[in-house]
N, C-alpha and C. Protein backbone atom coordinates (compact mmCIF):
# COMPACT_ATOMS: atom_id res chain seq x y z
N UNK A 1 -47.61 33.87 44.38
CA UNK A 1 -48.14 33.61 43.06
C UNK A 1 -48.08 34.91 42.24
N UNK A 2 -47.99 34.59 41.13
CA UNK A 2 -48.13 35.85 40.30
C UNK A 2 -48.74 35.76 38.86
N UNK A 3 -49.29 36.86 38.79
CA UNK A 3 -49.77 36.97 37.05
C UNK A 3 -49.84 38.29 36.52
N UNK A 4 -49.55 37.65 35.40
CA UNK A 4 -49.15 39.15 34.00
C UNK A 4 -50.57 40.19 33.98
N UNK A 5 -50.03 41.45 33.61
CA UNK A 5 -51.24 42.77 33.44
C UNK A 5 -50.43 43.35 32.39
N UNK A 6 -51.72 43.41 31.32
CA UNK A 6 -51.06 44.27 30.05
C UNK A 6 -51.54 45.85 30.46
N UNK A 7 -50.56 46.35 30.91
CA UNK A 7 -51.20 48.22 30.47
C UNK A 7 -50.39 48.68 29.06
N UNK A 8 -50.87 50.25 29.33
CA UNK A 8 -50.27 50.78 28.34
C UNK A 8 -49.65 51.93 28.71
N UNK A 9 -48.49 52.12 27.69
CA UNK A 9 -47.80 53.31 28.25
C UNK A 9 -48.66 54.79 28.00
N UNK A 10 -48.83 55.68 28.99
CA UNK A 10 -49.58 56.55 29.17
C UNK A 10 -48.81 58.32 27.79
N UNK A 11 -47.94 57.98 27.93
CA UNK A 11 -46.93 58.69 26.97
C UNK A 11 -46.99 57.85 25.34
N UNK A 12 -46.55 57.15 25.29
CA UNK A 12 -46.51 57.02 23.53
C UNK A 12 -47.03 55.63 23.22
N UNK A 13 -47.80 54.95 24.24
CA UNK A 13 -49.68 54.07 23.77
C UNK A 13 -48.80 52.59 24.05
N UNK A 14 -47.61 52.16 24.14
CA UNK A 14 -47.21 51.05 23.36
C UNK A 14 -47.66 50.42 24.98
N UNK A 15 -47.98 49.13 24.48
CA UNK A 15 -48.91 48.08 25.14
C UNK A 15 -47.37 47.52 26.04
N UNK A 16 -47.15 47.36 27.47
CA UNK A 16 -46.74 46.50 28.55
C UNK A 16 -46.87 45.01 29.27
N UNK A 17 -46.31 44.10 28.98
CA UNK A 17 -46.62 43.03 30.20
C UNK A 17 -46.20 43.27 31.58
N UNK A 18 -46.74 43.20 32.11
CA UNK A 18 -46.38 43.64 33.71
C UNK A 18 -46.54 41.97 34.80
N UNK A 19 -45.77 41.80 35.24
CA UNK A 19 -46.04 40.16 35.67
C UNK A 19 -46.23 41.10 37.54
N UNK A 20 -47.07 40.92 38.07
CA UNK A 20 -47.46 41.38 39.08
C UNK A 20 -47.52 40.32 40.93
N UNK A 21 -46.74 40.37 41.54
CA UNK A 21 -46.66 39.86 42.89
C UNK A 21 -48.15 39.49 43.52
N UNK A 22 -48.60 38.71 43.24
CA UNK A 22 -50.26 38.88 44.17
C UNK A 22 -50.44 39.02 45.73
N UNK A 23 -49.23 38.11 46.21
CA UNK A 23 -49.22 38.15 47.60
C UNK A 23 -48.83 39.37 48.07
N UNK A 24 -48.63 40.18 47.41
CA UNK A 24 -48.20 41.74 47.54
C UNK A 24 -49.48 42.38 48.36
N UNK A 25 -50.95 42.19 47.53
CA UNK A 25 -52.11 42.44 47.75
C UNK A 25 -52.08 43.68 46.88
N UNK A 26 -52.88 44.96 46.88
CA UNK A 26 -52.65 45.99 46.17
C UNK A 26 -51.41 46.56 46.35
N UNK A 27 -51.08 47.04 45.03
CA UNK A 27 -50.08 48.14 45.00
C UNK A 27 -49.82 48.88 44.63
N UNK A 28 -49.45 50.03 44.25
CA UNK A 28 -48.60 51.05 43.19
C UNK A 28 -47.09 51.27 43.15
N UNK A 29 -46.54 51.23 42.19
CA UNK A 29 -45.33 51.41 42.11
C UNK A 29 -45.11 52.21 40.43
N UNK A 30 -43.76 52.24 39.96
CA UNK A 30 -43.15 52.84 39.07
C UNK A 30 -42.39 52.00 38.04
N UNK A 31 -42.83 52.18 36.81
CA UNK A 31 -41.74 51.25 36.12
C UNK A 31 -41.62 52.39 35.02
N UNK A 32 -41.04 51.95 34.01
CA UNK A 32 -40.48 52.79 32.93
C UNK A 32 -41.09 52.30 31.65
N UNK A 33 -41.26 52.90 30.61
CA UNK A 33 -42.08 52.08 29.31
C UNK A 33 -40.58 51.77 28.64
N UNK A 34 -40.68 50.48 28.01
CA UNK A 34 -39.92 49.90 27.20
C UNK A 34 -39.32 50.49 25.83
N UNK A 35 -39.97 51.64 25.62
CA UNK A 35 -40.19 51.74 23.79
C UNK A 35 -39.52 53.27 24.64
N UNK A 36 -40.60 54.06 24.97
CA UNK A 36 -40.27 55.96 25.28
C UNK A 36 -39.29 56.36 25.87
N UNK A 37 -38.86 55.10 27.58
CA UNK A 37 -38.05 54.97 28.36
C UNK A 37 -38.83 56.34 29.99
N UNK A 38 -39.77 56.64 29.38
CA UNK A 38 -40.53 57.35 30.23
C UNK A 38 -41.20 56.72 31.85
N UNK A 39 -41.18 57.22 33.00
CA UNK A 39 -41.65 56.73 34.01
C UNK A 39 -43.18 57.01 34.12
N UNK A 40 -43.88 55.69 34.86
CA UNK A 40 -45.05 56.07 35.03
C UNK A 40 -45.35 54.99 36.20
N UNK A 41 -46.95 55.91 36.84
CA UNK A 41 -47.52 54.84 37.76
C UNK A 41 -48.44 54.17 37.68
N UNK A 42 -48.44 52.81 37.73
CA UNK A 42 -49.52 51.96 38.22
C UNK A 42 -49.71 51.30 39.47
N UNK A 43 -50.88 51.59 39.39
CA UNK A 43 -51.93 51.16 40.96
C UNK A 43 -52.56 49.64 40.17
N UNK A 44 -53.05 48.71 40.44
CA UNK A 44 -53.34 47.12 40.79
C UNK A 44 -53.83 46.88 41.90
N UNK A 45 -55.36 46.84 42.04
CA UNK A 45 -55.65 46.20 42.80
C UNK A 45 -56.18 44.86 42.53
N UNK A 46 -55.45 44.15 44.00
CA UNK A 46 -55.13 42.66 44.20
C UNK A 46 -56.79 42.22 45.03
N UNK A 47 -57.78 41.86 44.30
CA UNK A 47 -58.91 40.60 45.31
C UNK A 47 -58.80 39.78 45.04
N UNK A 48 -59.38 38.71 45.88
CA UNK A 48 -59.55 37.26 46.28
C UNK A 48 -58.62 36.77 45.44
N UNK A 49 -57.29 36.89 45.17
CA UNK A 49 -56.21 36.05 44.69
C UNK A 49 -56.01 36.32 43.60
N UNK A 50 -56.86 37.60 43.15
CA UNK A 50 -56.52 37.66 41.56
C UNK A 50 -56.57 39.48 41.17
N UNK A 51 -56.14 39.46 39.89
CA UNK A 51 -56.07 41.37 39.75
C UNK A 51 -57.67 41.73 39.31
N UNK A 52 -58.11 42.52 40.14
CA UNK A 52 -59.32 43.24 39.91
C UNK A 52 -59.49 43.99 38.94
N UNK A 53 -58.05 44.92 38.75
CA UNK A 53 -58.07 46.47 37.65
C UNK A 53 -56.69 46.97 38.29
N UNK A 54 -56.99 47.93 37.11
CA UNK A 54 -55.76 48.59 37.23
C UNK A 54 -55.58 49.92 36.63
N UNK A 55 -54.56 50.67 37.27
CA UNK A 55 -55.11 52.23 36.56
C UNK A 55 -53.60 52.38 36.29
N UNK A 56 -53.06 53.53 34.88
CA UNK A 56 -52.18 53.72 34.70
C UNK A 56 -52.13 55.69 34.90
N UNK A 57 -50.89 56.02 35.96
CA UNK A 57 -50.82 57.58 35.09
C UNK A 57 -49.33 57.89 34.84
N UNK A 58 -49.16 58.83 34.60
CA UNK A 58 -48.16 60.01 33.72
C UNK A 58 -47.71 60.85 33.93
């Protein structure tokens, strides 16, 4: 199953959909912002079937 997490890019603010793996359980990984082209990390943690939070860094 999966569901979307809006962050934001930690470099130049612009807002992300992130469609996130649940059966994954928590994770962190790396994506790139759409707009800056800059890399960054987010952590997601995955409870009881759904996203708890989420932290972005830079």
């Amino acid at each position: 199953m999966q569901e979307c997490e809006h962050v934001f890019c930690p470099y130049c603010g612009q807002q992300q959909e992130l469609s996130i793996d649940l059966s994954a359980g928590t994770q962190r990984f790396t994506t790139d912002c759409e707009v800056c082209c800059r890399p960054f990390d987010v952590d997601v943690d995955v409870r009881d079937g759904g996203i708890s939070g989420s932290e972005v860094y830079g």
